[in-house]
Protein backbone atom coordinates (compact mmCIF):
# COMPACT_ATOMS: atom_id res chain seq x y z
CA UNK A 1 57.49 -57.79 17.40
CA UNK A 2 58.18 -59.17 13.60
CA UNK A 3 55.35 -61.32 14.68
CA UNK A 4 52.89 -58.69 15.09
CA UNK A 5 54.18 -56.20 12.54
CA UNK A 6 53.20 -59.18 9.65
CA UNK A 7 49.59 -59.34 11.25
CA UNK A 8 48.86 -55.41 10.75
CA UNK A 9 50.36 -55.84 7.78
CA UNK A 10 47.61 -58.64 6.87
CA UNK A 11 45.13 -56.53 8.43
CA UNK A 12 46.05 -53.53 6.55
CA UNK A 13 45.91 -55.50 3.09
CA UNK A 14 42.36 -56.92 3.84
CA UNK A 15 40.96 -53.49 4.67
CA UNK A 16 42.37 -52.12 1.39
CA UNK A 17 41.20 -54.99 -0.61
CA UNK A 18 37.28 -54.54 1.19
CA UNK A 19 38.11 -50.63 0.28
CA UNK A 20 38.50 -51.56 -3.18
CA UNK A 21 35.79 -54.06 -3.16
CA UNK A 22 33.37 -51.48 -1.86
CA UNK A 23 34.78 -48.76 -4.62
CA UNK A 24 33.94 -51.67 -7.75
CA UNK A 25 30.63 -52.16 -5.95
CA UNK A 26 29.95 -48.54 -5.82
CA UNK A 27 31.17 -48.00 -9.38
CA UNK A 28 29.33 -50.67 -10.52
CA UNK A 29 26.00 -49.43 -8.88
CA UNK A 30 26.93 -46.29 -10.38
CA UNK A 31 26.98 -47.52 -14.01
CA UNK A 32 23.96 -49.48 -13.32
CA UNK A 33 22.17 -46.28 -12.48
CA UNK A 34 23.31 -44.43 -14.92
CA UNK A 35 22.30 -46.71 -17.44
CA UNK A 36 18.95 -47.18 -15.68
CA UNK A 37 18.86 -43.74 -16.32
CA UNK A 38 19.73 -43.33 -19.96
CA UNK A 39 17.50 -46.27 -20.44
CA UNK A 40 14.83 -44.24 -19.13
CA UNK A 41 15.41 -41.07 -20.66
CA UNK A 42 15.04 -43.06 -23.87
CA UNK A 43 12.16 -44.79 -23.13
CA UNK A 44 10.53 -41.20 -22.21
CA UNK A 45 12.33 -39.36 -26.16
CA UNK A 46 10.70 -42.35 -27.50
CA UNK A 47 7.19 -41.83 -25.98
CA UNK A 48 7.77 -38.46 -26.73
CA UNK A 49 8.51 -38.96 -29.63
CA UNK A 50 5.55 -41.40 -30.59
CA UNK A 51 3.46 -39.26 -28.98
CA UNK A 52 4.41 -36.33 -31.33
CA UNK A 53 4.20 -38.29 -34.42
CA UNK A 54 0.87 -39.62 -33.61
CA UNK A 55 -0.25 -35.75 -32.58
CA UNK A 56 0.89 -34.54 -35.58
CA UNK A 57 -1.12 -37.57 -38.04
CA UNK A 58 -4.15 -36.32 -36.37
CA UNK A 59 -3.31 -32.88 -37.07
CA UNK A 60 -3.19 -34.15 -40.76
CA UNK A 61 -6.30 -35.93 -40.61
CA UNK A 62 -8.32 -32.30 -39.54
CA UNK A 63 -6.06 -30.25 -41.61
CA UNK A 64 -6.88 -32.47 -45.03
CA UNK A 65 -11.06 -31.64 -45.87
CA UNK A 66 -9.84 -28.09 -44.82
CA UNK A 67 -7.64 -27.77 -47.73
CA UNK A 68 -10.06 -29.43 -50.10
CA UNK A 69 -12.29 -26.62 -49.28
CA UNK A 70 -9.99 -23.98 -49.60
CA UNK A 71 -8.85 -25.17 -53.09
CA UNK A 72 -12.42 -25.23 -53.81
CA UNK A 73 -12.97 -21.77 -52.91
CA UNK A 74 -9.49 -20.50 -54.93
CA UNK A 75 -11.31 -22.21 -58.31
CA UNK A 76 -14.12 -19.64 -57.03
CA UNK A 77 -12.19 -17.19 -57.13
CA UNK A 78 -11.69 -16.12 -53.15
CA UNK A 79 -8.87 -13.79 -53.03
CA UNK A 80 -5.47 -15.22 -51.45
CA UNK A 81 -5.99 -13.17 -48.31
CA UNK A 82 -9.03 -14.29 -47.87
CA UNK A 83 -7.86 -18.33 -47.42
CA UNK A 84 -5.41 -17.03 -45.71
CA UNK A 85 -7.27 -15.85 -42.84
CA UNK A 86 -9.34 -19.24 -43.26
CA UNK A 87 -6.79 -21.31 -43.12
CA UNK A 88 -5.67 -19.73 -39.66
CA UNK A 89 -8.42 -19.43 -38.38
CA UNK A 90 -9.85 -23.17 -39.40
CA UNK A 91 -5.90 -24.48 -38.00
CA UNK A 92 -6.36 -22.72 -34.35
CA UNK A 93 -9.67 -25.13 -34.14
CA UNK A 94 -8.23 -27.99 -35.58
CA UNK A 95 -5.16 -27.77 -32.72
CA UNK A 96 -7.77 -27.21 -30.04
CA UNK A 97 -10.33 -29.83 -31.37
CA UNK A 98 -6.47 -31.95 -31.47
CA UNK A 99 -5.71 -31.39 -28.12
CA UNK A 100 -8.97 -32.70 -27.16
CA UNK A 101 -8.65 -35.91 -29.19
CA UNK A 102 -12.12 -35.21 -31.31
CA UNK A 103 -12.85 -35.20 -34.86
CA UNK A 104 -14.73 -32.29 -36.85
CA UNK A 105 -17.94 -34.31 -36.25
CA UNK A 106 -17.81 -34.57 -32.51
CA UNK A 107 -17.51 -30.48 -32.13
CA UNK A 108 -20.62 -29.63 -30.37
CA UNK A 109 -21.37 -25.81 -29.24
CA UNK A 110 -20.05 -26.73 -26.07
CA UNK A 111 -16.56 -27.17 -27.26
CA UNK A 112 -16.81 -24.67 -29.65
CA UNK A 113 -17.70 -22.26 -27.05
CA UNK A 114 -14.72 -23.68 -25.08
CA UNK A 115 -12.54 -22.45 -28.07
CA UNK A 116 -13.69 -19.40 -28.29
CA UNK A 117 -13.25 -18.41 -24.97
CA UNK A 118 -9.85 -19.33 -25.26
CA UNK A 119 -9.34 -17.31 -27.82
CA UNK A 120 -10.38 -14.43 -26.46
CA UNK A 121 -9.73 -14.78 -23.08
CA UNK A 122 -5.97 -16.61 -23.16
CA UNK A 123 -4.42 -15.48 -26.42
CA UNK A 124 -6.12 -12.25 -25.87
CA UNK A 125 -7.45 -12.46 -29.49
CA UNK A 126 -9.19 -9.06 -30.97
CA UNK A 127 -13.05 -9.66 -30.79
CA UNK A 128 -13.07 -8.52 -34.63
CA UNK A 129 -10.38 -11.09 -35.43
CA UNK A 130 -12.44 -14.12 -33.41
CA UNK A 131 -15.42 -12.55 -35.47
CA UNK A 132 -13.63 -13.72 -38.25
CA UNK A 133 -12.32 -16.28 -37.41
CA UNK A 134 -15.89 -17.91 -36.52
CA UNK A 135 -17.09 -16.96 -39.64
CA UNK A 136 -14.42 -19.35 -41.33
CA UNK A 137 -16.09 -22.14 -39.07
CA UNK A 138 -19.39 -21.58 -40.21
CA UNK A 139 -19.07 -21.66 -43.75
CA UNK A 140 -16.27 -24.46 -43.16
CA UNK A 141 -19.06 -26.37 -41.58
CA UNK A 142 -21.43 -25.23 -44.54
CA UNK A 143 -19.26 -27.00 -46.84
CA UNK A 144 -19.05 -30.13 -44.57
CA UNK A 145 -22.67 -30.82 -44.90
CA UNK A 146 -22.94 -30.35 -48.35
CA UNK A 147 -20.44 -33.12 -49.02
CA UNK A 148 -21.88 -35.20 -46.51
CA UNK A 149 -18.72 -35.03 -44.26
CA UNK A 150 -20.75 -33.54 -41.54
CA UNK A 151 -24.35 -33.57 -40.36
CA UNK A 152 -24.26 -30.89 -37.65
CA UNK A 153 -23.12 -27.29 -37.78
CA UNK A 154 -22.18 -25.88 -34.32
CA UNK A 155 -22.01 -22.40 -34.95
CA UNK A 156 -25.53 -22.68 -35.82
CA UNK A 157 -27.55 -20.34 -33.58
CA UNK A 158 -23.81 -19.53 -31.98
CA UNK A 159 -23.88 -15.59 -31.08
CA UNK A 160 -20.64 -13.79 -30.33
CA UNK A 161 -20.96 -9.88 -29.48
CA UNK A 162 -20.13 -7.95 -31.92
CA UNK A 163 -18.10 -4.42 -31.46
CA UNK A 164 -19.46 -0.87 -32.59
CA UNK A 165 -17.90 -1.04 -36.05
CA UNK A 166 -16.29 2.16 -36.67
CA UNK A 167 -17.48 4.87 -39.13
CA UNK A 168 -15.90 4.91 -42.58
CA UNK A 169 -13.62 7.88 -43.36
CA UNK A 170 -14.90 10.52 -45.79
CA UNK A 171 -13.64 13.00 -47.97
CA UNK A 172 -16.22 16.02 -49.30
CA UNK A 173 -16.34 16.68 -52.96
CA UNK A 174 -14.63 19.64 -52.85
CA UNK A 175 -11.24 17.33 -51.84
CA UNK A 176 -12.30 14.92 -54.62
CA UNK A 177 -12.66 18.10 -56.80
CA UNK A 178 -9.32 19.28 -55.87
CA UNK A 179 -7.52 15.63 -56.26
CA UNK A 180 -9.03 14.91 -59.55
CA UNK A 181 -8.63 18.35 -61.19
CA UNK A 182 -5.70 19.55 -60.20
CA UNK A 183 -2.86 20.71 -62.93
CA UNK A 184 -1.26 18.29 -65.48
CA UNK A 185 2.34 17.75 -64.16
CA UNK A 186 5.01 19.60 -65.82
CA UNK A 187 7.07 16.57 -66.83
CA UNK A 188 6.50 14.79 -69.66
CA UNK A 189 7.08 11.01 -67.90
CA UNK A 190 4.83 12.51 -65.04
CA UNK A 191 1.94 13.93 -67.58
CA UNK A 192 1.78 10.12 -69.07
CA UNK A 193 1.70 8.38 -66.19
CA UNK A 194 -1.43 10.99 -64.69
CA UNK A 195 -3.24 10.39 -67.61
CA UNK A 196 -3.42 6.42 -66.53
CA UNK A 197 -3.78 7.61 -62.62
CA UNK A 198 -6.85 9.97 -63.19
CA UNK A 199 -8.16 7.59 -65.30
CA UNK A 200 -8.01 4.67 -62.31
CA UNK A 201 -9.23 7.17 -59.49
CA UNK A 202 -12.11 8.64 -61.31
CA UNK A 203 -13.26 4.98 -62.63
CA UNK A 204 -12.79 4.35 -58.46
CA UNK A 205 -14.66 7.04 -57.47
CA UNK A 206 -17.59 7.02 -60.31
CA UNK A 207 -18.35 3.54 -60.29
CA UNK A 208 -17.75 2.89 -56.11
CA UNK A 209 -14.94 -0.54 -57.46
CA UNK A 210 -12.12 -2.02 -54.90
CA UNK A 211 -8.77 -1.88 -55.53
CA UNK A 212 -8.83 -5.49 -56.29
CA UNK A 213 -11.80 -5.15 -59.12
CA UNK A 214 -10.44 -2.37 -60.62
CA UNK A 215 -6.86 -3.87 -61.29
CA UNK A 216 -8.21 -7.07 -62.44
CA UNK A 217 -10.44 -5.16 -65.17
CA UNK A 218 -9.82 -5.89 -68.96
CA UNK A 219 -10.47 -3.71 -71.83
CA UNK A 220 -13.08 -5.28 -73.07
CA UNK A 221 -14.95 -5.43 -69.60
CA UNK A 222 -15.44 -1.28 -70.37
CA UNK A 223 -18.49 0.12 -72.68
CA UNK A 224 -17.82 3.38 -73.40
CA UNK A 225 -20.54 3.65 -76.19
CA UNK A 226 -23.09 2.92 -73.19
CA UNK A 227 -20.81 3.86 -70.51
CA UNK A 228 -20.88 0.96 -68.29
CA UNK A 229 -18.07 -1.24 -67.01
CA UNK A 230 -18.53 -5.01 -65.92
CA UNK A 231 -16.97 -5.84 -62.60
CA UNK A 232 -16.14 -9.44 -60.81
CA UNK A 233 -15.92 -9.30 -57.29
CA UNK A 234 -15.47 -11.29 -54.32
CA UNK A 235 -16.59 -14.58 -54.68
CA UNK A 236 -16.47 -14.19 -58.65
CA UNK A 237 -19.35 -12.73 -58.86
CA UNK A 238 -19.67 -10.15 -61.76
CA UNK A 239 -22.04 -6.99 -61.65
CA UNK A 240 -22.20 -4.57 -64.22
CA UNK A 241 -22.18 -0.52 -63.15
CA UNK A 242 -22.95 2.59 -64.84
CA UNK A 243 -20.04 4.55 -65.93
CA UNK A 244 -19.67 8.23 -64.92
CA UNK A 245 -19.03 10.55 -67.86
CA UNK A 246 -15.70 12.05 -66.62
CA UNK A 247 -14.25 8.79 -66.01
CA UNK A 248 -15.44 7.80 -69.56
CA UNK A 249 -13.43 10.75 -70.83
CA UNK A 250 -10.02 10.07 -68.81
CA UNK A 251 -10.17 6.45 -69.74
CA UNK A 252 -10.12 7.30 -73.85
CA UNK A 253 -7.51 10.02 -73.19
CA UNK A 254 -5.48 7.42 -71.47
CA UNK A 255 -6.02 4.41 -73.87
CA UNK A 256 -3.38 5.61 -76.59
CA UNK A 257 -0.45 5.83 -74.05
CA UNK A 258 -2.24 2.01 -72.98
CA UNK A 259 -1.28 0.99 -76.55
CA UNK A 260 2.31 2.11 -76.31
CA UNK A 261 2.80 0.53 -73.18
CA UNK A 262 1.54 -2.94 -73.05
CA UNK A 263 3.45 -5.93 -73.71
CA UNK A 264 3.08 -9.56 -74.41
CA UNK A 265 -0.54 -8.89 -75.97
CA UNK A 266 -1.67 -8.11 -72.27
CA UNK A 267 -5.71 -7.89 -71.99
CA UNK A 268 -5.59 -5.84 -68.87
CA UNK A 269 -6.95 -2.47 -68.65
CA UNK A 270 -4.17 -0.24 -66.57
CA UNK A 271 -1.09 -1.31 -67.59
CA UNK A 272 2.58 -0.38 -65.70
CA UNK A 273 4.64 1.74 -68.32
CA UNK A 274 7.92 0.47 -67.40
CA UNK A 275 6.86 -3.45 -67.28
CA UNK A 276 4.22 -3.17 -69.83
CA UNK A 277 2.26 -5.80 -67.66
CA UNK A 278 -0.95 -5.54 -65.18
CA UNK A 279 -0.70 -2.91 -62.36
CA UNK A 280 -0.76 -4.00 -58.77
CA UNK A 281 -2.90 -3.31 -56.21
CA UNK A 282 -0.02 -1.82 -54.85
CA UNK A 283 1.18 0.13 -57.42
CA UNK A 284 -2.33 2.27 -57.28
CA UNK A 285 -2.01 2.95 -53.78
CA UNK A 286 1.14 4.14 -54.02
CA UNK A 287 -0.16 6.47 -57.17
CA UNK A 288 -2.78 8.22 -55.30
CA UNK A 289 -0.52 8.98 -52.80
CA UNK A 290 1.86 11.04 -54.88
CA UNK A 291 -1.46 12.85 -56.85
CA UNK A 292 -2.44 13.63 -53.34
CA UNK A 293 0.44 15.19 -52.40
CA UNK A 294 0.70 16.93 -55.35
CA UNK A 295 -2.50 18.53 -55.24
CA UNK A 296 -1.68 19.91 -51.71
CA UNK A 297 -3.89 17.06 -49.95
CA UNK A 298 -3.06 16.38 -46.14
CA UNK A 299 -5.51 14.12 -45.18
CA UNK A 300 -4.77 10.51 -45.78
CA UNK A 301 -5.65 9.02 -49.33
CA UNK A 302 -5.82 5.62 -50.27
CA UNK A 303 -8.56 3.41 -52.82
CA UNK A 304 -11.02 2.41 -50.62
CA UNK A 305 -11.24 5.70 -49.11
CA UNK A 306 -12.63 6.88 -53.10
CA UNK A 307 -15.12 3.53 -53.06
CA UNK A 308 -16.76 5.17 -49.72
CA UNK A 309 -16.89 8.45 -50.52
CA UNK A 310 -19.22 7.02 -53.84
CA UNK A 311 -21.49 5.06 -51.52
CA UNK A 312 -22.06 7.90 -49.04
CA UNK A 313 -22.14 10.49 -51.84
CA UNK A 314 -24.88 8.28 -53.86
CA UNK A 315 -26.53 7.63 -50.45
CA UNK A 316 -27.39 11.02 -49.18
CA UNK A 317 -28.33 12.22 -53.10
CA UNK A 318 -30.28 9.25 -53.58
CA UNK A 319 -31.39 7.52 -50.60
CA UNK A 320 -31.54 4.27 -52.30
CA UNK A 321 -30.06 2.04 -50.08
CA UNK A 322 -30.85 -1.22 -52.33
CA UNK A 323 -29.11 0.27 -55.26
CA UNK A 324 -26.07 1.21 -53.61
CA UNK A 325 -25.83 -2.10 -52.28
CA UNK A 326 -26.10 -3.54 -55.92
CA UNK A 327 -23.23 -1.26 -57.43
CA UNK A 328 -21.11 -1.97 -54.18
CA UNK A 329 -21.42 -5.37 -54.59
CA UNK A 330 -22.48 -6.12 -50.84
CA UNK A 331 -24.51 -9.75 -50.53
CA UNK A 332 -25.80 -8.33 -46.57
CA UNK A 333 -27.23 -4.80 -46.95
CA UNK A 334 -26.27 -4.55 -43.27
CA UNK A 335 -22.74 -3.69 -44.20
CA UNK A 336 -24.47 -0.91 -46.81
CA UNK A 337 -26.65 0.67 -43.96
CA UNK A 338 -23.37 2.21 -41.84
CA UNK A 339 -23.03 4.85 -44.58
CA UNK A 340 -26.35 5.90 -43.58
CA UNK A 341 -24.66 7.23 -40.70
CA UNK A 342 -21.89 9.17 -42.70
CA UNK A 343 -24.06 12.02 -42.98
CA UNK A 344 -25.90 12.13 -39.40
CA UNK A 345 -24.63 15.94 -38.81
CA UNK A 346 -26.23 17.02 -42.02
CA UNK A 347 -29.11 14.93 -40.91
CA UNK A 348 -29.46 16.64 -37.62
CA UNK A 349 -28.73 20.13 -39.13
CA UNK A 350 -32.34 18.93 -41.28
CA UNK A 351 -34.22 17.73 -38.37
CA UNK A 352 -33.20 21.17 -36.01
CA UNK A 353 -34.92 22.82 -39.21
CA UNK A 354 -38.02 21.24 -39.36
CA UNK A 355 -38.91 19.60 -35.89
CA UNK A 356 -41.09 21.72 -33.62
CA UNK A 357 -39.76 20.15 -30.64
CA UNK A 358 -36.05 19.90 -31.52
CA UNK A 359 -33.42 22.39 -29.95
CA UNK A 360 -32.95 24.95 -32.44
CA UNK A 361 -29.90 26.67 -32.80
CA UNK A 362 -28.95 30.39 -32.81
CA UNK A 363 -27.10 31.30 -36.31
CA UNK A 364 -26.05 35.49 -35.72
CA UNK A 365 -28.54 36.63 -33.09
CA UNK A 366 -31.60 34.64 -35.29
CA UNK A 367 -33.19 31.58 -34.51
CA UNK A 368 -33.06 28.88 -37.30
């Protein structure tokens, strides 16, 4: 019996020492693995990674003529909204052309119609916005060639639909009449300070200026001897506009206050009372706001709303569709032409008058 007890003894030992074998051997596989696997998982962070790096040099690479041209156009005088809206739109190329492992030289239309499908079609892009975005391209492209970066410019020829572009909104005289005639303010502070305003939105609405040009106006860019005021616009271009009489006349009653105001020998035209400095662009939409509410307005007021009731106003007294496009300052006299639609009611109102085939209508029992 002893005999036999000490050999399942033995036999017992040797199975737990294989048990324990087996248990190194499996923890030892295990480590192996798992190191197998951190090794890998490195390996793929540092592709990764590489890959990046390398992803983001080439986005470099396009990125750097595009800011040489946009500094270029910020000497000329391009407004900071406008590179803006380069920049972006010149950046979603660059990540496509990126993606794609090309160069600005090896976009053909092909790809370029690739990208603009995208844009529409994935990031659901407005067709106005891919409108302008395209236009970025092109005179990106334009700018290329001229410095001998490029040779080809793929948006040559390139023709993207364009959307019905809406009808400007238009106030009648009679509103104008009311906004700029309506009663000094009672308050003294308030009576200054409308002197300046009625000053700004009759110079806006005599001589058809943006926000932008009429802010950035000096003194000396207004005659009022000859009653004209020089303007620089988009793309610093400068034009120089007649001056309507009653703008002349709130412009000298508001230079005095000017005088009191300004500060630090300040060349600009409308001045802030409580800085003393250059009013914003902001500052005058906010101003015509308050005189419209104060003169009982309800429709919606703002600058550019004044600079297209001048061009239609001129447009259907005149009919001089070149000249308006000179004292609006538009380089495509397409964009001049949609206030020739403005007026189509009046227009049809004339040609129920005098066409002998057009449906006439019946004005208290009569025919017109």
């Amino acid at each position: 019996m002893s005999s036999k007890r000490t050999s399942h003894n033995k036999t017992q030992r040797r199975t737990s020492q294989k048990q324990d074998l087996d248990k190194e051997v499996d923890t030892d596989l295990g480590r192996a693995a798992a190191l197998a696997a951190d090794d890998a998982s490195q390996a793929r962070r540092s592709g990764s990674l590489a890959t990046s790096r390398e992803a983001d040099a080439a986005l470099r690479e396009l990125l750097s003529p595009v800011h040489r041209w946009l500094n270029t156009l910020s000497v000329r005088n391009h407004s900071e909204h406008t590179l803006t809206a380069y920049f972006a739109g010149l950046n979603q190329l660059a990540l496509f052309l990126r993606g794609k492992r090309l160069t600005w030289t090896r976009c053909d239309k092909r790809q370029l119609a690739q990208h603009i499908s995208q844009r529409l079609d994935e990031d659901k892009l407005a067709l106005a916005s891919v409108q302008q975005e395209l236009s970025a391209i092109r005179h990106f492209y334009g700018w290329l060639i001229e410095e001998g970066l490029a040779r080809i410019n793929p948006t040559t020829g390139y023709q993207l639909k364009r959307s019905a572009r809406p009808l400007p909104s238009i106030a009648d005289v009679d509103l104008l009449t009311q906004l700029l005639e309506q009663e000094v303010p009672d308050t003294p502070e308030q009576a200054r300070l409308w002197l300046r305003d009625k000053a700004m939105f009759e110079l806006l609405y005599s001589s058809g200026l943006r926000v932008g040009e009429l802010v950035a106006l000096d003194v000396s860019d207004i005659d009022l001897s000859d009653l004209r005021v020089r303007v620089t616009g988009k793309g610093n271009k400068t034009r120089l506009l007649p001056l309507g009489r009653k703008a002349a006349e709130a412009i000298r009653r508001y230079l005095p206050h000017r005088e009191l105001w300004v500060e630090q020998m300040d060349t600009a035209l409308f001045i802030s009372e409580k800085l003393g400095t250059r009013l914003s662009t902001r500052a005058v939409q906010q101003r015509l706001k308050v005189a419209a509410a104060r003169a009982g307005i309800a429709q919606n007021m703002y600058p550019h709303l004044l600079r297209h009731c001048f061009a239609s106003h001129m447009l259907s007294g005149s009919g001089d569709l070149r000249a308006v496009q000179e004292m609006l300052g538009h380089s495509d006299i397409s964009t001049t032409q949609i206030y020739t639609h403005v007026d189509f009611a009046k227009l049809t109102q004339v040609y129920d008058r005098a066409h002998p085939r057009a449906t006439h209508t019946q004005i208290d029992g009569d025919t017109e």
